[in-house]
PDB file of N, CA and C in Angstrom:
ATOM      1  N   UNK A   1      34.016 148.745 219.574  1.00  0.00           N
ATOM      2  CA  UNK A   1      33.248 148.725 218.362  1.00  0.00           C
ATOM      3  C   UNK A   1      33.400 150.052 217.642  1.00  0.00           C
ATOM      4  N   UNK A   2      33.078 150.486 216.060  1.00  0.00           N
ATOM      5  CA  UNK A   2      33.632 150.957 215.728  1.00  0.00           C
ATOM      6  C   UNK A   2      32.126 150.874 214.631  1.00  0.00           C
ATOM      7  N   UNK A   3      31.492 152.317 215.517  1.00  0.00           N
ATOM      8  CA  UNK A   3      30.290 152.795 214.438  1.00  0.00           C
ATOM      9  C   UNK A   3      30.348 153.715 213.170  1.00  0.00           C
ATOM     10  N   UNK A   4      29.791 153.240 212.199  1.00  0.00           N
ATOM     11  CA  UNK A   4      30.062 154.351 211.209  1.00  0.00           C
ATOM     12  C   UNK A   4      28.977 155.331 211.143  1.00  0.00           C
ATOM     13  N   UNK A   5      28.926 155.966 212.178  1.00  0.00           N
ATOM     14  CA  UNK A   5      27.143 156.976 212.067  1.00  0.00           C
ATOM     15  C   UNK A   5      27.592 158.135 212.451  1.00  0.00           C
ATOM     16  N   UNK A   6      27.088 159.331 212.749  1.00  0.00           N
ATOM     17  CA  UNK A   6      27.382 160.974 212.976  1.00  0.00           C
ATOM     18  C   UNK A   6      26.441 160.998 214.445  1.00  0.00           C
ATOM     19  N   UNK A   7      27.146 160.230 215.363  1.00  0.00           N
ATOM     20  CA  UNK A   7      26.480 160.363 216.808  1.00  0.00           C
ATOM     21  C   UNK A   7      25.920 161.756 217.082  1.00  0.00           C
ATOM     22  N   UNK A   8      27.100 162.653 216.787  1.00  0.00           N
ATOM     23  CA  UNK A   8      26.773 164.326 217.373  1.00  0.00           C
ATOM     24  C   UNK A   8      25.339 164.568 216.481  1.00  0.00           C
ATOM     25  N   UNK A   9      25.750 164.619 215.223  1.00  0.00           N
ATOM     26  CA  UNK A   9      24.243 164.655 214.328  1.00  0.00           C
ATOM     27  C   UNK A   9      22.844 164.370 215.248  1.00  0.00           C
ATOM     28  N   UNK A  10      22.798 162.783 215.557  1.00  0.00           N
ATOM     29  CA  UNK A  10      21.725 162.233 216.394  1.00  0.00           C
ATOM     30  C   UNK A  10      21.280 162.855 217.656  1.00  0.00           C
ATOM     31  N   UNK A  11      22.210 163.464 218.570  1.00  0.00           N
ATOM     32  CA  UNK A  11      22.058 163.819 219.142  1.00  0.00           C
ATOM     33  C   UNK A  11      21.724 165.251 219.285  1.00  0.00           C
ATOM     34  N   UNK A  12      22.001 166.551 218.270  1.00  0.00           N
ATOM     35  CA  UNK A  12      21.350 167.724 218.041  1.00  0.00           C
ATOM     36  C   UNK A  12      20.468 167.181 217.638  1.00  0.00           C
ATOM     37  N   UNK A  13      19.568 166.129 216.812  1.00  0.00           N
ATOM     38  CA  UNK A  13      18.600 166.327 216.277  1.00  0.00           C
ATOM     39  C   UNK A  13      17.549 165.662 217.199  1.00  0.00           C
ATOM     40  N   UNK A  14      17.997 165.320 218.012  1.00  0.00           N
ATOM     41  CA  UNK A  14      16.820 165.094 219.282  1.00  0.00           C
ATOM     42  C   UNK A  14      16.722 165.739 220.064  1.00  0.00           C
ATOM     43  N   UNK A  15      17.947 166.879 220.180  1.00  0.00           N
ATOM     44  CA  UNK A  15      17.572 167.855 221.306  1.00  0.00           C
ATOM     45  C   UNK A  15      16.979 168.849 220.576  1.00  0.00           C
ATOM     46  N   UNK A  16      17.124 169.174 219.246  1.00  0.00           N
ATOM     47  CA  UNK A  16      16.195 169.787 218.558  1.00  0.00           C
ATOM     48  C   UNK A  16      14.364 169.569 218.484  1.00  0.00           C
ATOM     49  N   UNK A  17      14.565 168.448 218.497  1.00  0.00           N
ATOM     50  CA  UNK A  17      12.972 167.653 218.398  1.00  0.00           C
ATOM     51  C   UNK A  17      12.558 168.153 220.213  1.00  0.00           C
ATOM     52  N   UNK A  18      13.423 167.994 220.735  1.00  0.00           N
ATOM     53  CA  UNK A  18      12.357 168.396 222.446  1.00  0.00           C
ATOM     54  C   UNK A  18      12.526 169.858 221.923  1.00  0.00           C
ATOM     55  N   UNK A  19      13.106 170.761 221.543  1.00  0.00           N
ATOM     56  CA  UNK A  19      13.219 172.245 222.212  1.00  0.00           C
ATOM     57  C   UNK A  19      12.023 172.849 221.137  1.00  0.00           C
ATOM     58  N   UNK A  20      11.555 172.254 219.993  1.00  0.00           N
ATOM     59  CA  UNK A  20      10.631 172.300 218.980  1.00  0.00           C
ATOM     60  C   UNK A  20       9.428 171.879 219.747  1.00  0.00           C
ATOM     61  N   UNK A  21       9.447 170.967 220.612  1.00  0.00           N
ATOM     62  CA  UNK A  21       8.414 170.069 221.414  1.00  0.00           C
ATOM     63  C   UNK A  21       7.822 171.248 222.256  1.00  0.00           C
ATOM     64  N   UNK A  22       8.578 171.812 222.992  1.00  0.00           N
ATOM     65  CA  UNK A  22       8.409 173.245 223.925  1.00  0.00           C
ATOM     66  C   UNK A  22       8.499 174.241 223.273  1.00  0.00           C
ATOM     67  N   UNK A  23       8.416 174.661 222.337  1.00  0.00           N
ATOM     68  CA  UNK A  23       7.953 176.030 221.492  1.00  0.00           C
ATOM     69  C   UNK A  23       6.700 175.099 220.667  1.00  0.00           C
ATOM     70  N   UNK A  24       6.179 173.662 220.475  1.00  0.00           N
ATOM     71  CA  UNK A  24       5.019 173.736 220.130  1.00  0.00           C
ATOM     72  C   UNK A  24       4.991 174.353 218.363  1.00  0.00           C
ATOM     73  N   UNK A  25       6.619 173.664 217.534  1.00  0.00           N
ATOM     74  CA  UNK A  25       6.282 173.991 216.733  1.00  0.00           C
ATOM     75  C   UNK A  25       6.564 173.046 215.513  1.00  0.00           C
ATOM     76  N   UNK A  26       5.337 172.351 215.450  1.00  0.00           N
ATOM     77  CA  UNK A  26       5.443 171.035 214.975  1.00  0.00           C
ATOM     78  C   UNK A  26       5.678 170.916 213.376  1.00  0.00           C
ATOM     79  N   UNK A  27       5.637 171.967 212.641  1.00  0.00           N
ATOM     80  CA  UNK A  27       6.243 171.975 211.035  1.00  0.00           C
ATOM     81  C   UNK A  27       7.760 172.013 211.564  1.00  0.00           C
ATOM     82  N   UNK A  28       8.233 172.343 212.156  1.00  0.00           N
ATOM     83  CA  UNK A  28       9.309 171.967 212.159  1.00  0.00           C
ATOM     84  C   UNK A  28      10.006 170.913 212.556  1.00  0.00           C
ATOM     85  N   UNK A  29       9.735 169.809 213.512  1.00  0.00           N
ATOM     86  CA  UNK A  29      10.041 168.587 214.171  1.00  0.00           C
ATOM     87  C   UNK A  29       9.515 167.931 212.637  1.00  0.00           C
ATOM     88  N   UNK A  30       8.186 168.293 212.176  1.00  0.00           N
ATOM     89  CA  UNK A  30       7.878 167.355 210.542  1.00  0.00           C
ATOM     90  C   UNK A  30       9.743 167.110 209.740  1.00  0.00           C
ATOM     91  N   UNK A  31       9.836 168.883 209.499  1.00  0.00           N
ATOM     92  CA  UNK A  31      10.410 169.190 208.437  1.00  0.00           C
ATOM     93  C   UNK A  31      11.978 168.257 209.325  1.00  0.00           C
ATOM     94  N   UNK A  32      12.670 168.270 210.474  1.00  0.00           N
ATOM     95  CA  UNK A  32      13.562 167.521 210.596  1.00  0.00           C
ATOM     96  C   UNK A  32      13.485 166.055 210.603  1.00  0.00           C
ATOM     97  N   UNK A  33      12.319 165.734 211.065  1.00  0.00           N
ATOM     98  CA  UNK A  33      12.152 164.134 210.814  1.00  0.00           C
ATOM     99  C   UNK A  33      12.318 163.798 209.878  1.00  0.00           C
ATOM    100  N   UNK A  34      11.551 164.640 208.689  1.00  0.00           N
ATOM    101  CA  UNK A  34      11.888 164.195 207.384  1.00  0.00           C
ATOM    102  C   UNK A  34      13.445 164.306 206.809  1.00  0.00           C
ATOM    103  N   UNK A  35      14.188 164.968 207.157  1.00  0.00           N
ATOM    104  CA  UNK A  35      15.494 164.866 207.122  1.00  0.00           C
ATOM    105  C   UNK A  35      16.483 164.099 207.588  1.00  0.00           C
ATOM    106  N   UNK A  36      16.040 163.950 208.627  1.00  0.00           N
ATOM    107  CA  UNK A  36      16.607 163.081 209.589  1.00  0.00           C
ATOM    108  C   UNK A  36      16.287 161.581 209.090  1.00  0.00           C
ATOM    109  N   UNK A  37      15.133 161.397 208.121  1.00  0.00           N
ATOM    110  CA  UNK A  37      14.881 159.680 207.525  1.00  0.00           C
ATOM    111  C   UNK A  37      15.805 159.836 206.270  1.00  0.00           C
ATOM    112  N   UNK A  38      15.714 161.393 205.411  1.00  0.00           N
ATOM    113  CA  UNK A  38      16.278 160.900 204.351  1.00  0.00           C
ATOM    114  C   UNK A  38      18.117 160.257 204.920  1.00  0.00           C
ATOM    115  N   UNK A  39      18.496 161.108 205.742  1.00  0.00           N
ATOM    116  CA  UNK A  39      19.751 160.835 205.869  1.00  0.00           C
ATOM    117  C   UNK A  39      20.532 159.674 206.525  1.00  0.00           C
ATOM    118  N   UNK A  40      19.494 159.050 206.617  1.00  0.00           N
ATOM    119  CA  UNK A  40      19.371 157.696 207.470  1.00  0.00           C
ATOM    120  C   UNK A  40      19.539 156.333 206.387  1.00  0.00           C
ATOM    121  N   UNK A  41      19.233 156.672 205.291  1.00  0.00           N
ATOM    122  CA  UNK A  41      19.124 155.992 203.938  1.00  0.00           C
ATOM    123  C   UNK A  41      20.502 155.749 203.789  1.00  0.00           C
ATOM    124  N   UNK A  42      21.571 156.217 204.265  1.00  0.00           N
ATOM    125  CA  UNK A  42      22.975 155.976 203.686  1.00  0.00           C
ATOM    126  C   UNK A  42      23.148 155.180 204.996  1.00  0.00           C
ATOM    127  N   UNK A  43      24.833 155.225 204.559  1.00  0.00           N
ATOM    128  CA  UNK A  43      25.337 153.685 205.160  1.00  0.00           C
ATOM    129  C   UNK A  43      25.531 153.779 206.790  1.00  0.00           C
ATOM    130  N   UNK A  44      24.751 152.814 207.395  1.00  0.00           N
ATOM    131  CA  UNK A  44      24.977 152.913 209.319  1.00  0.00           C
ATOM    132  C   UNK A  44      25.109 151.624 209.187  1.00  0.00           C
ATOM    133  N   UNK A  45      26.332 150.889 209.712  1.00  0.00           N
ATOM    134  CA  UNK A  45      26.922 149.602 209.985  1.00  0.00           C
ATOM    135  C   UNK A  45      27.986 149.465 211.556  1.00  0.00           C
ATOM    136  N   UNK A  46      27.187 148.600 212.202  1.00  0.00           N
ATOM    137  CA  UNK A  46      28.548 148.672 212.922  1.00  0.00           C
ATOM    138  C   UNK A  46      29.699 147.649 212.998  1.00  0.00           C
ATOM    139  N   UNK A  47      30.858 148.265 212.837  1.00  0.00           N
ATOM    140  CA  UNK A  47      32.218 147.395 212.610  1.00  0.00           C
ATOM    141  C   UNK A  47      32.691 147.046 214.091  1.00  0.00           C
ATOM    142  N   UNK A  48      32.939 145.731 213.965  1.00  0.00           N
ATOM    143  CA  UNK A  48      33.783 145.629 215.469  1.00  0.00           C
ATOM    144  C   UNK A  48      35.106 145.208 215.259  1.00  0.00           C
ATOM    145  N   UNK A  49      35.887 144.976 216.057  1.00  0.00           N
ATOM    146  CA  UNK A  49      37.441 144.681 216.031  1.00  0.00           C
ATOM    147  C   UNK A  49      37.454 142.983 216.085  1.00  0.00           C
ATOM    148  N   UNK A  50      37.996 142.683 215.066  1.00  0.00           N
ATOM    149  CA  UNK A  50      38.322 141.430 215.062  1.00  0.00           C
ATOM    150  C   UNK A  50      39.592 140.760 214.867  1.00  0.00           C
ATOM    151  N   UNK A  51      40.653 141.536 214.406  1.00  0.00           N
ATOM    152  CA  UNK A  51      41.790 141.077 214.725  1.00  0.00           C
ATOM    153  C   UNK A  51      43.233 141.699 214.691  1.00  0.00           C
ATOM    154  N   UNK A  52      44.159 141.648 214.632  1.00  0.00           N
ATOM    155  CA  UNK A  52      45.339 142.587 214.727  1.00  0.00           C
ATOM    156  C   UNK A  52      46.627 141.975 214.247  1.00  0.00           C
ATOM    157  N   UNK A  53      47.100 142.640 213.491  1.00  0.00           N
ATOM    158  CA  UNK A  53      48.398 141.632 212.638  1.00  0.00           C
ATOM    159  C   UNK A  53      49.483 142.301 213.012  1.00  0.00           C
ATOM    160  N   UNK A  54      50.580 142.718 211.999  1.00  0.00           N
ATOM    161  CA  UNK A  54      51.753 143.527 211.735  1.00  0.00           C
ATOM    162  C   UNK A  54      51.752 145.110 211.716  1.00  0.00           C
ATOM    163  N   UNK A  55      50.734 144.717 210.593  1.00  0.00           N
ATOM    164  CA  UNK A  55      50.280 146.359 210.266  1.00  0.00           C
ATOM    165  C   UNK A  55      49.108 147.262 210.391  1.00  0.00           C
ATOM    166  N   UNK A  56      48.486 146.723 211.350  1.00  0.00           N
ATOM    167  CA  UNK A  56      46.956 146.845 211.988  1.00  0.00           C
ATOM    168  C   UNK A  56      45.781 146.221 212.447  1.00  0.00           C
ATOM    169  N   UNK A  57      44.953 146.842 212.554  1.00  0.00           N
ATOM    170  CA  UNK A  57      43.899 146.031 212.648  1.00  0.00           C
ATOM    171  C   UNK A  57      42.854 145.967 211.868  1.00  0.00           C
ATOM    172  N   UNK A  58      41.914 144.615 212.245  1.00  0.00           N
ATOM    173  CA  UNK A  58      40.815 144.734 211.133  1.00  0.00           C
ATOM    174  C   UNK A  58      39.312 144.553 212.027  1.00  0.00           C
ATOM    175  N   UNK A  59      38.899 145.390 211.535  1.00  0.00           N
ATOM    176  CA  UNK A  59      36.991 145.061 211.789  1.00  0.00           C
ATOM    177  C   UNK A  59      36.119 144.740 211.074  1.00  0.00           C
ATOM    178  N   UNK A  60      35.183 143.874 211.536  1.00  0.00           N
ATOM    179  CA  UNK A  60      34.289 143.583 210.350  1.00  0.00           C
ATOM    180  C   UNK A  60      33.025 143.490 210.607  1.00  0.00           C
ATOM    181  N   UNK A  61      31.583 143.153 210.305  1.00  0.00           N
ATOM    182  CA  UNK A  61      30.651 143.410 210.720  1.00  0.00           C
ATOM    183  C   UNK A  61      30.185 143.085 211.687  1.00  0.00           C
ATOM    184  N   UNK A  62      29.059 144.067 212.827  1.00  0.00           N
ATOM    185  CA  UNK A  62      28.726 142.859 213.875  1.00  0.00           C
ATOM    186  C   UNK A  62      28.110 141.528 213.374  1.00  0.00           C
ATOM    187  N   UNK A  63      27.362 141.268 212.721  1.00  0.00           N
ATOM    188  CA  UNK A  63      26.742 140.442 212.019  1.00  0.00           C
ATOM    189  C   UNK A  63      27.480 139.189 212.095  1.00  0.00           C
ATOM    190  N   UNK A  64      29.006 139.371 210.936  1.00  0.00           N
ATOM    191  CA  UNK A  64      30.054 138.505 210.990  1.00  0.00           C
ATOM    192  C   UNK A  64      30.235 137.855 212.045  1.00  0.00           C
ATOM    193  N   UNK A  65      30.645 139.010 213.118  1.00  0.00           N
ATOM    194  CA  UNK A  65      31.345 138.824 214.539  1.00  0.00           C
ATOM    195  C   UNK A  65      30.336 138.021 215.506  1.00  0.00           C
ATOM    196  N   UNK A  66      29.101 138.417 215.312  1.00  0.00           N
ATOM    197  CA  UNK A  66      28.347 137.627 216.110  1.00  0.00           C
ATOM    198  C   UNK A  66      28.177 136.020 215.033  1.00  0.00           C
ATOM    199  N   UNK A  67      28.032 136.040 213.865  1.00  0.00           N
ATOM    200  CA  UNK A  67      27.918 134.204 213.603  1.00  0.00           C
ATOM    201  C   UNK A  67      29.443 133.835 213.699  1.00  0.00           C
ATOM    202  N   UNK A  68      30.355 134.244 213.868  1.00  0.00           N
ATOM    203  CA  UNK A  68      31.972 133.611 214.253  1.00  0.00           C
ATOM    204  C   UNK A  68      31.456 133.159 215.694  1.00  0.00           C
ATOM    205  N   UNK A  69      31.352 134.122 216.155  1.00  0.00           N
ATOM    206  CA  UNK A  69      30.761 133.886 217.957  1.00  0.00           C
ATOM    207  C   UNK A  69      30.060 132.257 218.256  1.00  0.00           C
ATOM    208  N   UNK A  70      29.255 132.296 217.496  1.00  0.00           N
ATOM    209  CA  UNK A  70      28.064 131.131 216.996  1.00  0.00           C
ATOM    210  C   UNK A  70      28.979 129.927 216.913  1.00  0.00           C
ATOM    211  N   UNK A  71      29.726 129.966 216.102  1.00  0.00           N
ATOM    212  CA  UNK A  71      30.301 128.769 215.408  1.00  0.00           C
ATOM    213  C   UNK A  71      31.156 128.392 216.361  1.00  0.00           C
ATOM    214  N   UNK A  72      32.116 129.543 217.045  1.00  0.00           N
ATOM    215  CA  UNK A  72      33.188 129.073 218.137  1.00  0.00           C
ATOM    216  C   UNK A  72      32.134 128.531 219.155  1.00  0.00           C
ATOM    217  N   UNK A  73      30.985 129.154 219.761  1.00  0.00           N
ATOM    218  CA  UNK A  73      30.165 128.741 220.492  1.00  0.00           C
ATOM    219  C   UNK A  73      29.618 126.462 220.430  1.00  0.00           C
ATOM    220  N   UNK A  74      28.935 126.546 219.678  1.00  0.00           N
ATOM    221  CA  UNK A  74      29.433 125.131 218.497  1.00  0.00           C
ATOM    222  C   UNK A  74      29.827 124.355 218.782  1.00  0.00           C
ATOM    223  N   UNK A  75      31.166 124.724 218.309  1.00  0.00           N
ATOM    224  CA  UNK A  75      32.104 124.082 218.028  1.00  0.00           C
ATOM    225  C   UNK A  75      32.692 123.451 219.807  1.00  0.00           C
ATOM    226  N   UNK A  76      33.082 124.300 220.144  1.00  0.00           N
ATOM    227  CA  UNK A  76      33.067 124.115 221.974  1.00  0.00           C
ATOM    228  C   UNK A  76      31.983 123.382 222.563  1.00  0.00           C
ATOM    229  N   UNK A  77      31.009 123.102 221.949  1.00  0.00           N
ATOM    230  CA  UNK A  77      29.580 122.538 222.900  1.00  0.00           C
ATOM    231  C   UNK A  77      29.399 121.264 222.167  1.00  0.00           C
ATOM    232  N   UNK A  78      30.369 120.916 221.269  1.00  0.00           N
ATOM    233  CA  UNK A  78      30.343 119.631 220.420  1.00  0.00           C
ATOM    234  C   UNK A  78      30.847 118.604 221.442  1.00  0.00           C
ATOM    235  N   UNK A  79      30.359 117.785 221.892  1.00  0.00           N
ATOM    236  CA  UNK A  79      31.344 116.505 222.938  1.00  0.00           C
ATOM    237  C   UNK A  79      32.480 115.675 221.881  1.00  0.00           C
ATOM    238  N   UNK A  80      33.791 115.809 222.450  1.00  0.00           N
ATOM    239  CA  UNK A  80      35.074 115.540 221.931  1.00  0.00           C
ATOM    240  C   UNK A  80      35.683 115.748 220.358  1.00  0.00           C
ATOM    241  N   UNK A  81      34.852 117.503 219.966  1.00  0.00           N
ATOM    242  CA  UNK A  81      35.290 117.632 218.997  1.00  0.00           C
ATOM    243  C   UNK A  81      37.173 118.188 219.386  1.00  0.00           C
ATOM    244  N   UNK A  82      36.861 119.392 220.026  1.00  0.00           N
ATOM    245  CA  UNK A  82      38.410 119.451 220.267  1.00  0.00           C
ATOM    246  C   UNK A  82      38.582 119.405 221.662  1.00  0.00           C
ATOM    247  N   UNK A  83      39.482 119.359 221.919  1.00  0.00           N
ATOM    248  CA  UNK A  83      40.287 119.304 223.504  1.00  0.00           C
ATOM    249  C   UNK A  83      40.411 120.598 224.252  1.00  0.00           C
ATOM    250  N   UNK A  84      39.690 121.026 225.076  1.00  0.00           N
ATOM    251  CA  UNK A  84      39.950 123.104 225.350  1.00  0.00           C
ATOM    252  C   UNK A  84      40.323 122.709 226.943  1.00  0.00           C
ATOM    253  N   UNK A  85      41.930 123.122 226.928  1.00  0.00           N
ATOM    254  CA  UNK A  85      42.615 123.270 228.133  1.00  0.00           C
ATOM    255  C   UNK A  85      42.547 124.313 229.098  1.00  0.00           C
ATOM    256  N   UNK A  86      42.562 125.086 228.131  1.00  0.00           N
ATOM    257  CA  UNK A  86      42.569 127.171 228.304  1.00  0.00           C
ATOM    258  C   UNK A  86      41.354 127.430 227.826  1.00  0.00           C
ATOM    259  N   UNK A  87      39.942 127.788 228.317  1.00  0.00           N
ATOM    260  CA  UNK A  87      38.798 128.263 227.485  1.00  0.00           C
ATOM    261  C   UNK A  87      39.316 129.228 226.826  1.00  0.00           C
ATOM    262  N   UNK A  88      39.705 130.438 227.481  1.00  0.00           N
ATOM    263  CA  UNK A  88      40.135 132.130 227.098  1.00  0.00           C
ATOM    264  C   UNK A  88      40.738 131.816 225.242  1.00  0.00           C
ATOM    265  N   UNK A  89      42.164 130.535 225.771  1.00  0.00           N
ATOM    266  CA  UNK A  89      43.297 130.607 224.509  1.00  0.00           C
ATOM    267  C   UNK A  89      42.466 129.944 223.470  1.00  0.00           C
ATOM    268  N   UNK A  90      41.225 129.169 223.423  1.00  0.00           N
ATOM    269  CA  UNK A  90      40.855 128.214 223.007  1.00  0.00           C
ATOM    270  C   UNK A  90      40.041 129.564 222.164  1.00  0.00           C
ATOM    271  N   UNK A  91      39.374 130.143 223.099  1.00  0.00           N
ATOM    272  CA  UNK A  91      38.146 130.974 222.121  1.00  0.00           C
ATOM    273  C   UNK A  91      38.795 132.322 221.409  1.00  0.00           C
ATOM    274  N   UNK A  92      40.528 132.974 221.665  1.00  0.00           N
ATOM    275  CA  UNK A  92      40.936 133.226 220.959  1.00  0.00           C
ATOM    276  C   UNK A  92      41.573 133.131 219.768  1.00  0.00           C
ATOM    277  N   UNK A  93      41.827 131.876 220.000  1.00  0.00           N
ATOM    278  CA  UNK A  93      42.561 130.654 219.131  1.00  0.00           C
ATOM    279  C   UNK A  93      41.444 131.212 217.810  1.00  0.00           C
ATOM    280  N   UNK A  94      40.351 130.066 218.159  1.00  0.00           N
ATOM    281  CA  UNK A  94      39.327 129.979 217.598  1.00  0.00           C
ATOM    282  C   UNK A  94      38.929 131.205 216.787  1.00  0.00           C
ATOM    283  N   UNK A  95      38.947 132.173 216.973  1.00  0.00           N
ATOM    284  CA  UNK A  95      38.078 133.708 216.719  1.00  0.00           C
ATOM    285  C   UNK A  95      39.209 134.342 215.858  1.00  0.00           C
ATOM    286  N   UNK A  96      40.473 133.612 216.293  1.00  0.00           N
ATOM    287  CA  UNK A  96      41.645 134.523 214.792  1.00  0.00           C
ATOM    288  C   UNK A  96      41.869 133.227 213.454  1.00  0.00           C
ATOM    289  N   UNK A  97      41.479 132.261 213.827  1.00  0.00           N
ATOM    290  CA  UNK A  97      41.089 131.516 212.748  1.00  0.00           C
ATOM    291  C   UNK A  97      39.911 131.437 211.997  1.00  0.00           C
ATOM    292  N   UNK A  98      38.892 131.392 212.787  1.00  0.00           N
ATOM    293  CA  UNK A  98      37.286 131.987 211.980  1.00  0.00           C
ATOM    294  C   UNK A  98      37.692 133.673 210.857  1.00  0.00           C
ATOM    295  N   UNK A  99      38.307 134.291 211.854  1.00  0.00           N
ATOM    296  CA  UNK A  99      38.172 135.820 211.096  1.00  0.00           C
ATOM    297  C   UNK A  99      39.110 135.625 210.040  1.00  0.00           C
ATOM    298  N   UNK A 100      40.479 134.528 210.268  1.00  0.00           N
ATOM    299  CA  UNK A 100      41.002 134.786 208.853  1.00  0.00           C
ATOM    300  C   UNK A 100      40.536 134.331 207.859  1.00  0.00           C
ATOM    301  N   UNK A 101      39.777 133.223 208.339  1.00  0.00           N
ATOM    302  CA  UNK A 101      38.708 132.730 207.510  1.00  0.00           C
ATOM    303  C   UNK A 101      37.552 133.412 205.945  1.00  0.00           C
ATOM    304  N   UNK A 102      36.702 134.021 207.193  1.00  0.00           N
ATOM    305  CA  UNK A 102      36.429 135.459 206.527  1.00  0.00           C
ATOM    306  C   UNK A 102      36.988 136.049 205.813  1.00  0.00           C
ATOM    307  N   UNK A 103      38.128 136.847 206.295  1.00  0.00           N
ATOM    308  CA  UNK A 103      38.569 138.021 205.520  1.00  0.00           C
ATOM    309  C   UNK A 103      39.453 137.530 204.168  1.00  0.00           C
ATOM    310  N   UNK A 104      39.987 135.937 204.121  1.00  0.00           N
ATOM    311  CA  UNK A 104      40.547 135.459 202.776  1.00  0.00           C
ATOM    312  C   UNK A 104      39.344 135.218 201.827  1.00  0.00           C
ATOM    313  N   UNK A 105      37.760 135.515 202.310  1.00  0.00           N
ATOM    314  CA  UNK A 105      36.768 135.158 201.253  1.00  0.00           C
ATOM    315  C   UNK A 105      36.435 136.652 200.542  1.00  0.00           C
ATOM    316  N   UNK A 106      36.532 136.284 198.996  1.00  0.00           N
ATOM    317  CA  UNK A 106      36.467 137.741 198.558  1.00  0.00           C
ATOM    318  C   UNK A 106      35.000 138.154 198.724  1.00  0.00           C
ATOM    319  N   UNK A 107      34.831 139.628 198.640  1.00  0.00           N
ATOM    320  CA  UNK A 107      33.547 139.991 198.759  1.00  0.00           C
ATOM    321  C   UNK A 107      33.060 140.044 200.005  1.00  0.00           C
ATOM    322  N   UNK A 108      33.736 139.674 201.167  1.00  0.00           N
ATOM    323  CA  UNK A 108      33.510 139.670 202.330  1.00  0.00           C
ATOM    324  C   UNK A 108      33.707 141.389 203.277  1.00  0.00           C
ATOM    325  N   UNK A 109      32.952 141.956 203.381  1.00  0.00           N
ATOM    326  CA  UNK A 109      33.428 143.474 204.342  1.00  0.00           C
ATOM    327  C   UNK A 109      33.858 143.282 205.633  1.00  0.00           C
ATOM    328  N   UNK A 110      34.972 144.306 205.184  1.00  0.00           N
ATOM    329  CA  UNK A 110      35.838 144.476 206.527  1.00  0.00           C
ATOM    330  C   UNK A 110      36.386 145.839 206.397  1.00  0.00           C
ATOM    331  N   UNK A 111      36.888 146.263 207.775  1.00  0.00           N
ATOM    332  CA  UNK A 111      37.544 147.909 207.807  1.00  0.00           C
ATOM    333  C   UNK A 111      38.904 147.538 208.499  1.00  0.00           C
ATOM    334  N   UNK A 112      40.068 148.133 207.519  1.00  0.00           N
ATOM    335  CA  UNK A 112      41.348 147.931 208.075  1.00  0.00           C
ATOM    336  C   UNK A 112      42.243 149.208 208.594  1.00  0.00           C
ATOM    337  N   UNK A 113      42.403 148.984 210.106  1.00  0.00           N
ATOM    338  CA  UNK A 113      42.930 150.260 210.262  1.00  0.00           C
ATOM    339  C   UNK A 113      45.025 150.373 210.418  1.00  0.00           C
ATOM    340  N   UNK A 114      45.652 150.909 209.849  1.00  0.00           N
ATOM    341  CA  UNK A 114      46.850 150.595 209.590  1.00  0.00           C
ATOM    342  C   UNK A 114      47.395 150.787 211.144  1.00  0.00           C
ATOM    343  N   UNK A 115      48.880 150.271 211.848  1.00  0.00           N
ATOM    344  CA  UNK A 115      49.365 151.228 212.585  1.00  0.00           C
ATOM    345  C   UNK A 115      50.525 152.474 211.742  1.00  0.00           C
ATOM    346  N   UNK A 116      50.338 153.387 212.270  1.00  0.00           N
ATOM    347  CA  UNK A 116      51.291 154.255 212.169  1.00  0.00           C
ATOM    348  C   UNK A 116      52.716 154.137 212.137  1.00  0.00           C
TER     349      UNK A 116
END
């Protein structure tokens, strides 16, 4: 998966919040919390990997990735919709046809990473 957030950020600012906790100096844990919300206001999404072509790969939201999940889920639990010989090939099958699905609908988010 493939978070778009400033982990290191999160993590000084909680070890900040205990070492503020033990000096007992609570305008300051205020004054970072409050920073720490404004900066929280911008974009935290997480992208997962959903598929891989010629020239890279693509991720797209968990959101996406989990209702594709759903539908292959479904679709498999339907009695004699399709025939699944191979579960594995069946639910990969499945999961690069859902995502191309997706990603030919405009307006749809996704993150494409090239190969080199």
């Amino acid at each position: 998966m493939l978070v778009l957030d400033d982990v290191a950020t999160t993590i000084l600012n909680n070890a900040l919040i205990d070492f503020y906790l033990e000096k007992r100096n609570f305008h300051a844990i205020q004054c970072l919390q409050e920073q720490t919300k404004q900066q929280s206001g911008c974009c935290k999404e997480v992208m997962e990997w959903a598929l891989d072509d010629q020239y890279g790969d693509y991720y797209i939201p968990e959101q996406a990735m989990r209702d594709i999940k759903s539908q292959i889920n479904a679709l498999a639990a339907t009695p004699g919709a399709v025939y699944i010989a191979d579960p594995l090939y069946f639910m990969d099958l499945m999961r690069e046809r859902f995502v191309k699905a997706y990603l030919e609908v405009e307006g749809n988010r996704y993150h494409f990473v090239p190969y080199h």
